[in-house]
Protein backbone atom coordinates (compact mmCIF):
# COMPACT_ATOMS: atom_id res chain seq x y z
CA UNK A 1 140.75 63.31 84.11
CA UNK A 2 138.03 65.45 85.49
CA UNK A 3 138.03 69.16 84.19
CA UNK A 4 138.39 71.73 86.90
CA UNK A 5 135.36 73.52 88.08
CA UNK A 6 134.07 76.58 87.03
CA UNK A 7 133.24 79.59 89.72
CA UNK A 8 129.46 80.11 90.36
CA UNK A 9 128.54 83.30 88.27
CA UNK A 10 128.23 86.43 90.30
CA UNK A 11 125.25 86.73 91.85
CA UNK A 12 122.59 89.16 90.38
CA UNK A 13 121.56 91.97 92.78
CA UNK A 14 118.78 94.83 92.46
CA UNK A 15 121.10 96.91 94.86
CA UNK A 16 122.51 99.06 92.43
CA UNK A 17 118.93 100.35 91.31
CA UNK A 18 117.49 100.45 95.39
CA UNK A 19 121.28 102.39 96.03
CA UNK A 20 120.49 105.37 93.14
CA UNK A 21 117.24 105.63 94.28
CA UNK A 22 118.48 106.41 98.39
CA UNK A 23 120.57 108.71 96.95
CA UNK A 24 117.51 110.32 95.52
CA UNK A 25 116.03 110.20 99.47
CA UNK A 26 119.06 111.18 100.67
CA UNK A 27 120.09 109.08 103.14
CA UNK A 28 116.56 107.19 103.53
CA UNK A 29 115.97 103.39 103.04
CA UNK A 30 113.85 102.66 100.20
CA UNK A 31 110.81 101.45 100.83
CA UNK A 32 109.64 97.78 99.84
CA UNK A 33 107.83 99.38 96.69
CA UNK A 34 111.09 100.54 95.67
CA UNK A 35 112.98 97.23 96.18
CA UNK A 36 110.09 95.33 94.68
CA UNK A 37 109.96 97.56 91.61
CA UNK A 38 114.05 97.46 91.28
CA UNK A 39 113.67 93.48 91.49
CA UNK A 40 111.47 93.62 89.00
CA UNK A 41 114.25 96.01 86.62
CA UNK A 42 116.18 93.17 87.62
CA UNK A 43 114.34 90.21 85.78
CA UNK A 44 114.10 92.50 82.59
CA UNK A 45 111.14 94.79 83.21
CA UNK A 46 112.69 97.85 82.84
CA UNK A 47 108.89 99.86 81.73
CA UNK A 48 107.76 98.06 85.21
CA UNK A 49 110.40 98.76 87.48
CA UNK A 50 110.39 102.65 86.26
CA UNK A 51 106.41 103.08 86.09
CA UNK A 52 106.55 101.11 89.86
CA UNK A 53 109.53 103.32 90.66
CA UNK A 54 107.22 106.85 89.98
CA UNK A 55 104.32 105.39 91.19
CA UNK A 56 106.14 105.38 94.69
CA UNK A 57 107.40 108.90 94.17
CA UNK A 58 110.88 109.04 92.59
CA UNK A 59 111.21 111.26 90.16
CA UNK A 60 111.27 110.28 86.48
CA UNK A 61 114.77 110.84 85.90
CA UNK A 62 115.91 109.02 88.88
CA UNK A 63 113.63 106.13 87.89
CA UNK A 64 114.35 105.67 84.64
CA UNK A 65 118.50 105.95 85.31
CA UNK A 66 118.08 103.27 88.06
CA UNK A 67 115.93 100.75 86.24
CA UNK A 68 118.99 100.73 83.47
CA UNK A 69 121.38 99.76 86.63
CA UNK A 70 119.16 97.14 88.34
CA UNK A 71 120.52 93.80 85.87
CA UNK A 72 124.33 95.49 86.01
């Protein structure tokens, strides 16, 4: 008797962190430093992905908050 399959787990996404941050730019799409430094959140580098996040211009705050979202 075979078991029954499991469902895939949910797929990990960055959008959370790139979606606080265009609230930040109200209404403008994050640039690819932005993605590339929430992507980075995502894997576990939260220092990273706030440090790349400021680097770009988002505010400290903003950064920091949306680096905690990127893995959820």
């Amino acid at each position: 008797m075979a078991w029954p399959s499991r469902p895939p787990p949910p797929k990990r996404t960055s959008r959370p962190c790139i979606n606080q941050v265009e609230r930040e730019l109200q209404g403008g799409e994050a640039p690819d430093s932005v993605r590339m430094a929430c992507y980075v959140g995502l894997s576990g580098g939260h220092d990273e992905c706030a440090s790349g996040l400021t680097a770009g211009g988002v505010t400290d705050g903003t950064a920091v908050s949306a680096c905690r979202v990127a893995p959820k």
